[in-house]
C-alpha atoms as a PDB file:
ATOM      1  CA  UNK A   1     -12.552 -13.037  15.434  1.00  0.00           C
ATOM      2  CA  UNK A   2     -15.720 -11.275  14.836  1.00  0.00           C
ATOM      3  CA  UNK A   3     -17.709 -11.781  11.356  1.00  0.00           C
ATOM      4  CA  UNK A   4     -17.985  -7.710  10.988  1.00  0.00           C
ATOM      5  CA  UNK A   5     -15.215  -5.640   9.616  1.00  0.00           C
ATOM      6  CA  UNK A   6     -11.564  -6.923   9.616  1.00  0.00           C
ATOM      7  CA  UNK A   7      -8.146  -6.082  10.559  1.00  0.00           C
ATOM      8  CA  UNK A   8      -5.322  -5.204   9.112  1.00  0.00           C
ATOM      9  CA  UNK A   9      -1.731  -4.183   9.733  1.00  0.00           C
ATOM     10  CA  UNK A  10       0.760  -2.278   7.975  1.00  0.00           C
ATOM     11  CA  UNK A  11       4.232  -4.536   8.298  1.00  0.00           C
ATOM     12  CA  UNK A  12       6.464  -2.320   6.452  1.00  0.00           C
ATOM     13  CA  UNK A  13       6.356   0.937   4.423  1.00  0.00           C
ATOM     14  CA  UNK A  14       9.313   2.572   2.867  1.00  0.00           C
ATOM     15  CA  UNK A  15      11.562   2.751   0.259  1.00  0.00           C
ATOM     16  CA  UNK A  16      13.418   0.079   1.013  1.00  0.00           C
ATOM     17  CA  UNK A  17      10.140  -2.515   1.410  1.00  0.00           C
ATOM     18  CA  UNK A  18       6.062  -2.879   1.491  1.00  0.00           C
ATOM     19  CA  UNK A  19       4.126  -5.261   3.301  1.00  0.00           C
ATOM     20  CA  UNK A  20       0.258  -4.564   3.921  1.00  0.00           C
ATOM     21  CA  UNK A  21      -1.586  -8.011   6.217  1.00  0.00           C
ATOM     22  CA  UNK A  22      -5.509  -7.643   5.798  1.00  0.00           C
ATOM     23  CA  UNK A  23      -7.905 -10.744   7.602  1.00  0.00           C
ATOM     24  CA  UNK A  24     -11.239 -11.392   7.822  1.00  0.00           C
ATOM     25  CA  UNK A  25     -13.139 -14.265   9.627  1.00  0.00           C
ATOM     26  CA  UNK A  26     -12.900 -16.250   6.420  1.00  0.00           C
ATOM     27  CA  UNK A  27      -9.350 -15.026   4.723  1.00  0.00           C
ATOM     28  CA  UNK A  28      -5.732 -13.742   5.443  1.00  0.00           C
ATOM     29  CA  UNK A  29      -4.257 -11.837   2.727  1.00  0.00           C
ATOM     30  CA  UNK A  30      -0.902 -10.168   1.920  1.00  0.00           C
ATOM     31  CA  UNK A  31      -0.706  -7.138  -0.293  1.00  0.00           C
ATOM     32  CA  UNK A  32       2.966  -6.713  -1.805  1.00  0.00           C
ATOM     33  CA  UNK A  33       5.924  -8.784  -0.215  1.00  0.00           C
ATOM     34  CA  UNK A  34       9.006  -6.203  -0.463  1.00  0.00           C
ATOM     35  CA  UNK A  35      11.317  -7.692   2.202  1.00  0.00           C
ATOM     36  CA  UNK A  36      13.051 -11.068   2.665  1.00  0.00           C
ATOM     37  CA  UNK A  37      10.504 -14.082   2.942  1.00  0.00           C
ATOM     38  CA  UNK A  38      12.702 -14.107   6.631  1.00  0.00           C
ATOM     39  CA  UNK A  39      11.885 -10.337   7.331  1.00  0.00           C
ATOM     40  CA  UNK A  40       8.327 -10.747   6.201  1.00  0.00           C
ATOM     41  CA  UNK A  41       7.372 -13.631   8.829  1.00  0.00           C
ATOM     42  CA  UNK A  42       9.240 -11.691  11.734  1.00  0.00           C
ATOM     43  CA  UNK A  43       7.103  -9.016  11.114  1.00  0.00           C
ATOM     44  CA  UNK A  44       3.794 -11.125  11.102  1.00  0.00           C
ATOM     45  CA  UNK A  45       5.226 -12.436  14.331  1.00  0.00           C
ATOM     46  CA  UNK A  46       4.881  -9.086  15.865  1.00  0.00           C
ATOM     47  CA  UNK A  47       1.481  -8.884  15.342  1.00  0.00           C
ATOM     48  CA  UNK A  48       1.035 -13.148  16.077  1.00  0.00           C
ATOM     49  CA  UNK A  49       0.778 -14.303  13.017  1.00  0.00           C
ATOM     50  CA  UNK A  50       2.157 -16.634  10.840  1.00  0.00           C
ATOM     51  CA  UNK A  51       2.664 -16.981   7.061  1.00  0.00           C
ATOM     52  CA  UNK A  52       1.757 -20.559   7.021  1.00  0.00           C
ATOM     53  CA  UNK A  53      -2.082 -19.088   7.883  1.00  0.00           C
ATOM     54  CA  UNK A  54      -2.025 -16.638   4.878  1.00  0.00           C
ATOM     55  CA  UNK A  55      -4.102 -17.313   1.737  1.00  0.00           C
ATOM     56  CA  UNK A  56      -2.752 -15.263  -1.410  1.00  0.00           C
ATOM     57  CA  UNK A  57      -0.487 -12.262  -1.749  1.00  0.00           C
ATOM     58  CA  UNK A  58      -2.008  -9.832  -3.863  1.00  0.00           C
ATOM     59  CA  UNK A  59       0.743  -7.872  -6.071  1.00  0.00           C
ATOM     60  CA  UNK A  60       0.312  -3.965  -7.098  1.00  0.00           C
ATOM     61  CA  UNK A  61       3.346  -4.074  -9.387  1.00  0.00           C
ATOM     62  CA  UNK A  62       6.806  -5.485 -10.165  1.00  0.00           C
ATOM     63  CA  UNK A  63       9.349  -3.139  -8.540  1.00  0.00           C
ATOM     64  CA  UNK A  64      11.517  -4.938  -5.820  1.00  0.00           C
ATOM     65  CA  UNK A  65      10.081  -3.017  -2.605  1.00  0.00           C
ATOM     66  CA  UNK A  66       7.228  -4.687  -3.376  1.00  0.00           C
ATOM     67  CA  UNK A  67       7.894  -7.867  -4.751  1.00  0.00           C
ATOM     68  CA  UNK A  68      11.087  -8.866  -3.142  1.00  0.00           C
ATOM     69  CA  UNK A  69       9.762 -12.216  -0.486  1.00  0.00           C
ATOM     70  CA  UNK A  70       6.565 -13.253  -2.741  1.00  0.00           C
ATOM     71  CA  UNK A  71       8.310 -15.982  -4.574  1.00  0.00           C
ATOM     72  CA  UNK A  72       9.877 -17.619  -1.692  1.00  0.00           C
ATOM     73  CA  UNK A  73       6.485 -17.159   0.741  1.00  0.00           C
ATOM     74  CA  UNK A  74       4.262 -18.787  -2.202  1.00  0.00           C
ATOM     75  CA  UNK A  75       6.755 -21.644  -2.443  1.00  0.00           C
ATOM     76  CA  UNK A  76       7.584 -22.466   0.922  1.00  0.00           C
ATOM     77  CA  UNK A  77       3.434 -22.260   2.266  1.00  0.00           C
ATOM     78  CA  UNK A  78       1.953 -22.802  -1.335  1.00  0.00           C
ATOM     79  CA  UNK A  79       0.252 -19.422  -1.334  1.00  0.00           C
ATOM     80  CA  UNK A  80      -1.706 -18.033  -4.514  1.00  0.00           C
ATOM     81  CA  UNK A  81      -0.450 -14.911  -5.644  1.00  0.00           C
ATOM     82  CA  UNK A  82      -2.841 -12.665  -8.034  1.00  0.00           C
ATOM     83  CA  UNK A  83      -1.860  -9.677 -10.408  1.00  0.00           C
ATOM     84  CA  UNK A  84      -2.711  -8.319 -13.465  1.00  0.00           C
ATOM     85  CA  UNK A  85      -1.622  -9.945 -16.912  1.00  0.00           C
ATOM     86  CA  UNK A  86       0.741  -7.447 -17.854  1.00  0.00           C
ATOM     87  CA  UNK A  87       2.619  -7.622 -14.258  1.00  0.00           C
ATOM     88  CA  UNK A  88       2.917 -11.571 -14.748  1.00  0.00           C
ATOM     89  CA  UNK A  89       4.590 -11.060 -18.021  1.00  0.00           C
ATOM     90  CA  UNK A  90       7.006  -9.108 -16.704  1.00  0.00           C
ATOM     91  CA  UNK A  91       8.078 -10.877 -13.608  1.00  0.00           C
ATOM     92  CA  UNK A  92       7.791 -14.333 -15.746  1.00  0.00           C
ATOM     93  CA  UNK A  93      10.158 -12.755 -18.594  1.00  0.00           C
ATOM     94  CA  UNK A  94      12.749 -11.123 -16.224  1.00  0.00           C
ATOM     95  CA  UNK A  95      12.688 -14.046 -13.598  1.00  0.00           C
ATOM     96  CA  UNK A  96      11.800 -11.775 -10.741  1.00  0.00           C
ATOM     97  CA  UNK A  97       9.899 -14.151  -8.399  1.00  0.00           C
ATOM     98  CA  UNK A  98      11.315 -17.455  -9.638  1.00  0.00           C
ATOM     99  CA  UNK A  99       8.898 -20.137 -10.514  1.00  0.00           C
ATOM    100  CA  UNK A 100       5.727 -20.819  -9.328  1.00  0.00           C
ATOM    101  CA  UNK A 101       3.319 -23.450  -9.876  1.00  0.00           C
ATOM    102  CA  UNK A 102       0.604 -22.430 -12.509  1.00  0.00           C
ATOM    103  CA  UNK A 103      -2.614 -23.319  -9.900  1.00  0.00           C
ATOM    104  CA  UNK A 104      -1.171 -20.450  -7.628  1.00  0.00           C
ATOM    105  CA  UNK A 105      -0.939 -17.966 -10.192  1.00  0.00           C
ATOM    106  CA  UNK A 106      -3.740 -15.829 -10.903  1.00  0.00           C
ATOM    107  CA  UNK A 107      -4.830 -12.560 -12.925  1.00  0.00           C
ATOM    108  CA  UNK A 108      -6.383 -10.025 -11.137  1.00  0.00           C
ATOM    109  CA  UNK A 109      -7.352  -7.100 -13.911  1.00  0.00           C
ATOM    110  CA  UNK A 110      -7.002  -3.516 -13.244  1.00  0.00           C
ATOM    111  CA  UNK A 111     -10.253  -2.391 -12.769  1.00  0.00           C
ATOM    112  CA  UNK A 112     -12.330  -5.183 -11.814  1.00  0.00           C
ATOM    113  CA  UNK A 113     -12.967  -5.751  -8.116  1.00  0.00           C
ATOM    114  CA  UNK A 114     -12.568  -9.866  -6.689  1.00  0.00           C
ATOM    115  CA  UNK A 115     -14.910 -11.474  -4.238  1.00  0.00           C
ATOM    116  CA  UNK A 116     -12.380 -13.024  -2.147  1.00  0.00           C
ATOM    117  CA  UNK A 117     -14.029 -14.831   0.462  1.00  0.00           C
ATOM    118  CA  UNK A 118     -15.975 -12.481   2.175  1.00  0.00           C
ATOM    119  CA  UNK A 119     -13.821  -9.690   1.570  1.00  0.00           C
ATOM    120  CA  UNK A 120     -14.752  -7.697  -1.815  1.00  0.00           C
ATOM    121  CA  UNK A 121     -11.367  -6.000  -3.387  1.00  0.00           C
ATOM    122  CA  UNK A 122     -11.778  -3.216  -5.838  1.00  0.00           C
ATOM    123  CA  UNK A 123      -8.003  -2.532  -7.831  1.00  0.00           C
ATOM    124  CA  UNK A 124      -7.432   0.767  -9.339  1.00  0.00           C
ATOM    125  CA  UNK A 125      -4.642   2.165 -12.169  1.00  0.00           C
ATOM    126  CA  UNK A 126      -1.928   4.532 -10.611  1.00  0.00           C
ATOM    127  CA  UNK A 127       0.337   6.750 -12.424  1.00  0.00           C
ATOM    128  CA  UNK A 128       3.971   4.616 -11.728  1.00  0.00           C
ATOM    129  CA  UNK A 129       7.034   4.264 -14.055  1.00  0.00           C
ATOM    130  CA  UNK A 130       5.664   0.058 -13.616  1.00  0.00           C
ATOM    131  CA  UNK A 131       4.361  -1.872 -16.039  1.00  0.00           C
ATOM    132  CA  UNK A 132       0.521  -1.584 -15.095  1.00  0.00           C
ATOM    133  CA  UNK A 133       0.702  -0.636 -11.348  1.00  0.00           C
ATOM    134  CA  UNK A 134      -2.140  -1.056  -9.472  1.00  0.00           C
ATOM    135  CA  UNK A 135      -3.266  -0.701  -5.839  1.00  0.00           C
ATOM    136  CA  UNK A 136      -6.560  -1.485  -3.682  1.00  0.00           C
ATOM    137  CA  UNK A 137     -10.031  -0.812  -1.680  1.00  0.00           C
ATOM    138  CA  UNK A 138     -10.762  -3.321   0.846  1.00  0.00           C
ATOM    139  CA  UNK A 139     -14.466  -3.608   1.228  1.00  0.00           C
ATOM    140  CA  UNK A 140     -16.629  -5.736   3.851  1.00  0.00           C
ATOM    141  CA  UNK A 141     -19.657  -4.700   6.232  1.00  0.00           C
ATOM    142  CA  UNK A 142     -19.933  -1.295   4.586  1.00  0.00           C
ATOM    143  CA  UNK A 143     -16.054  -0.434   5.828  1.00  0.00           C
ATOM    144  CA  UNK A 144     -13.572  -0.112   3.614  1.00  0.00           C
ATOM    145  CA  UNK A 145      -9.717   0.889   3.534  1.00  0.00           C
ATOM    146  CA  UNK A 146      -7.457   1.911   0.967  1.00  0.00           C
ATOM    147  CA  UNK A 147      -4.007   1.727  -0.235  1.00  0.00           C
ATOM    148  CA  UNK A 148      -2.836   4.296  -2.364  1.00  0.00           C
ATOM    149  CA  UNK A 149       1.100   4.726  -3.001  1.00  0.00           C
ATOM    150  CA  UNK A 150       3.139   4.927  -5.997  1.00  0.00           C
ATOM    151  CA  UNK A 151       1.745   7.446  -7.893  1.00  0.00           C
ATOM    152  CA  UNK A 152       3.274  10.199  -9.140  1.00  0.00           C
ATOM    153  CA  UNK A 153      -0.344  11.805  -9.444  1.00  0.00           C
ATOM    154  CA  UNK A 154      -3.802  11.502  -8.267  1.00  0.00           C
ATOM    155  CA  UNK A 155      -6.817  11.925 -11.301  1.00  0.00           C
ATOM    156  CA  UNK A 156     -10.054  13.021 -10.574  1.00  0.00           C
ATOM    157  CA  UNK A 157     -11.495   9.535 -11.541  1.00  0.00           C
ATOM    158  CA  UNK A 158      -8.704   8.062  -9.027  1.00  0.00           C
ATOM    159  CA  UNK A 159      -9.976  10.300  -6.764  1.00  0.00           C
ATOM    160  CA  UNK A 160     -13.661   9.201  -6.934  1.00  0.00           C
ATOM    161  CA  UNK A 161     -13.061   6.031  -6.970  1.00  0.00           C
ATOM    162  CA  UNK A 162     -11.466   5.920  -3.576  1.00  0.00           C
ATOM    163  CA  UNK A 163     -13.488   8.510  -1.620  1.00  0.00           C
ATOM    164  CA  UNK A 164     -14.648   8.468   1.716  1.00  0.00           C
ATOM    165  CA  UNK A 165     -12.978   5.039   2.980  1.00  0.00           C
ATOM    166  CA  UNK A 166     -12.688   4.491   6.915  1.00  0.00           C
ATOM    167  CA  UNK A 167      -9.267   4.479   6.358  1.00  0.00           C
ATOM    168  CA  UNK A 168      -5.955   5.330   4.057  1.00  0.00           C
ATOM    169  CA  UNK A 169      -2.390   4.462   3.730  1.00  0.00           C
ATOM    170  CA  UNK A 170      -1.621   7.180   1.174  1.00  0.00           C
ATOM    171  CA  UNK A 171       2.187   7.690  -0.248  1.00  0.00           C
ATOM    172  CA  UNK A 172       4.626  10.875   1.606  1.00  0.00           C
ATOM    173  CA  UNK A 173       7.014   9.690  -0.261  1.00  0.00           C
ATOM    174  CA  UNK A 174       9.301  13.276   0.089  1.00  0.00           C
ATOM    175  CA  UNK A 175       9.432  16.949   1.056  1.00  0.00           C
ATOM    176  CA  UNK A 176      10.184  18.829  -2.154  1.00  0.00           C
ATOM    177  CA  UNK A 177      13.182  20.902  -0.658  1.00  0.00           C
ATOM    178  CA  UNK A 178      14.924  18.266   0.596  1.00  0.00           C
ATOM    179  CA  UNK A 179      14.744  16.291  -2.636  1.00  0.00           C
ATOM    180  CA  UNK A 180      15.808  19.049  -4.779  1.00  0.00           C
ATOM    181  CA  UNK A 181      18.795  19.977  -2.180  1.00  0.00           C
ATOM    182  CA  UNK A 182      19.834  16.252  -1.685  1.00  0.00           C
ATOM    183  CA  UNK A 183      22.344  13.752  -3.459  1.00  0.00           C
ATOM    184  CA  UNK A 184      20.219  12.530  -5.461  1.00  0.00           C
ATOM    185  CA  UNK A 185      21.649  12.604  -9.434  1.00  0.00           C
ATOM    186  CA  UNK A 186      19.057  15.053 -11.182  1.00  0.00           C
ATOM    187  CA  UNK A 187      17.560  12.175 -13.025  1.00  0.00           C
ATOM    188  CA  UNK A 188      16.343  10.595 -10.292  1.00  0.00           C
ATOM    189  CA  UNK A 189      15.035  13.535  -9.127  1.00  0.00           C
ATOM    190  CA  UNK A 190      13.274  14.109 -12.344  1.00  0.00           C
ATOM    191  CA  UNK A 191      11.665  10.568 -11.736  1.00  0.00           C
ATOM    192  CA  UNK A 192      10.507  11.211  -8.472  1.00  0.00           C
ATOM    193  CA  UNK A 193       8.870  14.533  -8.987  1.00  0.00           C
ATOM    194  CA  UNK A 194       7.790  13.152 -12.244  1.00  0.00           C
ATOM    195  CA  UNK A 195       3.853  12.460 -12.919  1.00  0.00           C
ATOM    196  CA  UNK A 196       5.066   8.435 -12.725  1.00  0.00           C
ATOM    197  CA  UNK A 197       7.028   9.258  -9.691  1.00  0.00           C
ATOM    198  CA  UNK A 198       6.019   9.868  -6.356  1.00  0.00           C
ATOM    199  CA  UNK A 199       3.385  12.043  -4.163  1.00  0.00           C
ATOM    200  CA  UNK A 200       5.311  14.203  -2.189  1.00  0.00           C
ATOM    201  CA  UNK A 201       4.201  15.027   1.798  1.00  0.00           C
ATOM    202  CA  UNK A 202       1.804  17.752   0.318  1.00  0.00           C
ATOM    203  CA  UNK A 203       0.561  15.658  -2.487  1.00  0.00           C
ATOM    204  CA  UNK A 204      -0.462  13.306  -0.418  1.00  0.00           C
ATOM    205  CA  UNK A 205      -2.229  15.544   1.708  1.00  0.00           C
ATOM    206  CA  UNK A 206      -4.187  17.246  -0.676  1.00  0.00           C
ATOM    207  CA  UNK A 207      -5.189  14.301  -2.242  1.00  0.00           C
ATOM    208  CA  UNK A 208      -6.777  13.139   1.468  1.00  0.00           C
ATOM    209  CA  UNK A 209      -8.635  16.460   1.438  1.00  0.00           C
ATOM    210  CA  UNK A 210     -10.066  15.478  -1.910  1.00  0.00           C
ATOM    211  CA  UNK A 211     -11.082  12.137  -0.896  1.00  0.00           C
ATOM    212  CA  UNK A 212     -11.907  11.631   2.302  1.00  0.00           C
ATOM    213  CA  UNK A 213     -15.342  11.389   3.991  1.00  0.00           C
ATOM    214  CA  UNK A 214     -17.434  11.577   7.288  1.00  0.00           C
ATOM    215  CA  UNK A 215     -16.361   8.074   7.433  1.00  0.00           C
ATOM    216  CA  UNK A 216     -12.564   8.927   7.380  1.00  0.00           C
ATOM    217  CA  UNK A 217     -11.028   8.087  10.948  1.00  0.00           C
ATOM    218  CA  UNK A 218      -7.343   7.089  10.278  1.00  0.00           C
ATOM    219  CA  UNK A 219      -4.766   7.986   7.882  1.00  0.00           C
ATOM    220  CA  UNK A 220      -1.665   6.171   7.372  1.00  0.00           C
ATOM    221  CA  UNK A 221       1.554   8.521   5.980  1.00  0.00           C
ATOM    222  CA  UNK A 222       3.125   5.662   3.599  1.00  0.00           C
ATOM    223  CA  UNK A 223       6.357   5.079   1.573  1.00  0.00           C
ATOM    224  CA  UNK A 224       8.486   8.010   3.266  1.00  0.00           C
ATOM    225  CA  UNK A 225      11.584   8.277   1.880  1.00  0.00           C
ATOM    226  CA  UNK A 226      14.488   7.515   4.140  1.00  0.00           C
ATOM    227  CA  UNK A 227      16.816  10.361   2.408  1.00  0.00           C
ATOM    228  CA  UNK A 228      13.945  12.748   1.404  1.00  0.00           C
ATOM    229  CA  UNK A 229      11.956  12.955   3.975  1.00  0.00           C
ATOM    230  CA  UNK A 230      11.719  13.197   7.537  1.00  0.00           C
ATOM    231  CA  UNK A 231       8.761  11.513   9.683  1.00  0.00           C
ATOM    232  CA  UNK A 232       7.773  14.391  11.777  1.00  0.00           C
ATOM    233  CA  UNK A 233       7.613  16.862   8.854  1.00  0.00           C
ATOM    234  CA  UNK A 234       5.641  14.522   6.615  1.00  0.00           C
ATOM    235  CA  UNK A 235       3.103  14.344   9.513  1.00  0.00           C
ATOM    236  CA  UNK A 236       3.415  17.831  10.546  1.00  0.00           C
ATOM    237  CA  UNK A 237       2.450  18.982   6.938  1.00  0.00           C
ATOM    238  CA  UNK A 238      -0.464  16.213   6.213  1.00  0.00           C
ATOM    239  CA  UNK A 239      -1.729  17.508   9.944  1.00  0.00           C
ATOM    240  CA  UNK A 240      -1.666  21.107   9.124  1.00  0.00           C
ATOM    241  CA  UNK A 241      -3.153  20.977   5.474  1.00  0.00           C
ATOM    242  CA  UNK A 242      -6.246  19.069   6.858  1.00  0.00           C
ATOM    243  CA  UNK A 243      -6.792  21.621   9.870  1.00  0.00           C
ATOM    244  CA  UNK A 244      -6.654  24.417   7.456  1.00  0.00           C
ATOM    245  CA  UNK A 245      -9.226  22.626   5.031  1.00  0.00           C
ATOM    246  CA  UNK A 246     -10.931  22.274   8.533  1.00  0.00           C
ATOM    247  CA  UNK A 247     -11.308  18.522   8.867  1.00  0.00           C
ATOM    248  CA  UNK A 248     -10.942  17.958  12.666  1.00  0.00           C
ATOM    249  CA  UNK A 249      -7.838  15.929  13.408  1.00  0.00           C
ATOM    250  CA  UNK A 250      -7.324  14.646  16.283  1.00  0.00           C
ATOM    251  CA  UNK A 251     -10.739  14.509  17.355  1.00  0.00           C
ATOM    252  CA  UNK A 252     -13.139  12.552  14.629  1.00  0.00           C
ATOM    253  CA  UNK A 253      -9.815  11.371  12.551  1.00  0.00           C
ATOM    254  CA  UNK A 254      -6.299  10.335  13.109  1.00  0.00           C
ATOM    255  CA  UNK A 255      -2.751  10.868  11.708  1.00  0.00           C
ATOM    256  CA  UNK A 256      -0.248   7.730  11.568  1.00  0.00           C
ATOM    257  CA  UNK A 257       3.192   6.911  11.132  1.00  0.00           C
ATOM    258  CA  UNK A 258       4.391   3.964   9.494  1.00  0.00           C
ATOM    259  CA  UNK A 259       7.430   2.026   9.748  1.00  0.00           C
ATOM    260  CA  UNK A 260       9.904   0.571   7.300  1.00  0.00           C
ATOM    261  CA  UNK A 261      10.618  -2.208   9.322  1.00  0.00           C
ATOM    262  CA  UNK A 262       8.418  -2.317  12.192  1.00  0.00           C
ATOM    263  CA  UNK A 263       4.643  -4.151  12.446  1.00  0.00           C
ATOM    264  CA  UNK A 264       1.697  -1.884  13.371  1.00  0.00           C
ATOM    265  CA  UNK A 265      -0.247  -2.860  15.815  1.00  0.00           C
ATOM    266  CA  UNK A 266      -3.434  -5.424  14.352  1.00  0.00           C
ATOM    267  CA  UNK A 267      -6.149  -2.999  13.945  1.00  0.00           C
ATOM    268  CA  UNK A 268     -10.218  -3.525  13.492  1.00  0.00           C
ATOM    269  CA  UNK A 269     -12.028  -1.586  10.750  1.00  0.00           C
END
């Protein structure tokens, strides 16, 4: 591949599992695991690639959508696996990835950003009921992309920090209405609509008219909610709110869907 830029492809989004794939000329790099180690590879196999190539997973905190294959993939291809120190006590103490061997595991602080390769990665504090979640900017060539779900709120310093990025996955987790008239037990509810919850569809799309730039050409609608939310309303509304801040979609920028268990198609930044 080219030196300029990367790629990157969003395996899996959903409730029910995360998988971001990011490579550059010099590294290949998983962000969260949340699906069988045997679900994870099909899905690099849709976009050719293999798990035996990767070169860390990179963990934004310890809830099983996220976490659910990184134990096996580090064991079975000997892959490093960074996150911050208070997300390694927890999985350690509560056995959630199994054992790894100590050169694999790394801390990667909240906060700091990580030359890795040639790839610089900048992690950022999210409001989650996790330990310390944390999610990421991708940086390289003057492009960067960012992945931002899991938070029940967006600050104004969250906010700045991620700001005018080529591109976004950013959380519609649910519609409002439908959460409040589901099945859900009212605590759950609570949780979700909570500040360490989840963005909703219009959350998340008035946090993207907060943040992004003249730079800003896609936007990926993440984490949708399989009994909260339906795909064509969580696009319809992030589509909408945008054309009536008057950011030209469709033209300069783009609105995607993900898929809870279906690759994206390897795209260049």
């Amino acid at each position: 591949m080219s030196d300029k830029g990367f790629k990157y492809s969003i395996l899996a989004s959903g409730s029910t599992g995360n998988s971001f794939y990011l490579e550059t000329a010099q590294k290949r790099i998983l962000v969260d695991a949340g699906l069988t180690g045997k679900k994870i590879t099909s899905l690099l196999a849709e976009i050719d690639r293999k798990p035996e190539d990767l070169d860390a997973i990179l963990v934004t905190h310890e809830h099983s959508d996220h976490i659910k294959g990184v134990g096996v993939l580090a064991r079975k291809y000997n892959l490093d696996v960074y996150a911050n120190e208070n997300t390694w006590k927890i999985m350690d103490e509560r056995n959630m990835i199994g054992k790894l061997d100590v050169a694999q595991k790394h801390v990667f602080e909240r906060g700091k950003t990580l030359t890795f390769g040639d790839v610089d990665i900048e992690s950022f504090g999210v409001s989650h009921d996790a330990i310390d979640p944390q999610f990421y900017r991708f940086m390289k060539d003057d492009k960067s992309f960012v992945m931002l779900t899991d938070t029940g709120y967006v600050s104004d310093r969250m906010a700045g920090l991620i700001e005018n990025a080529d591109g976004y996955l950013i959380e519609s987790n649910h519609d409002i209405e439908i959460l409040r008239s589901g099945a859900y037990p009212w605590s759950l509810k609570q949780r979700i609509l909570s500040d360490k919850g989840h963005l909703s569809n219009e959350d998340g799309a008035q946090t993207m008219i907060r943040t992004i730039g003249n730079r800003t050409k896609k936007i990926y609608l993440g984490h949708l909610s399989k009994e909260n939310n339906i795909k064509e309303l969580a696009h319809m509304t992030m589509e909408n709110n945008l054309a009536k801040a008057d950011f030209g979609v469709g033209t300069e920028m783009k609105v995607f869907d993900t898929s809870p268990d279906q690759a994206l198609p390897l795209t260049n930044i």
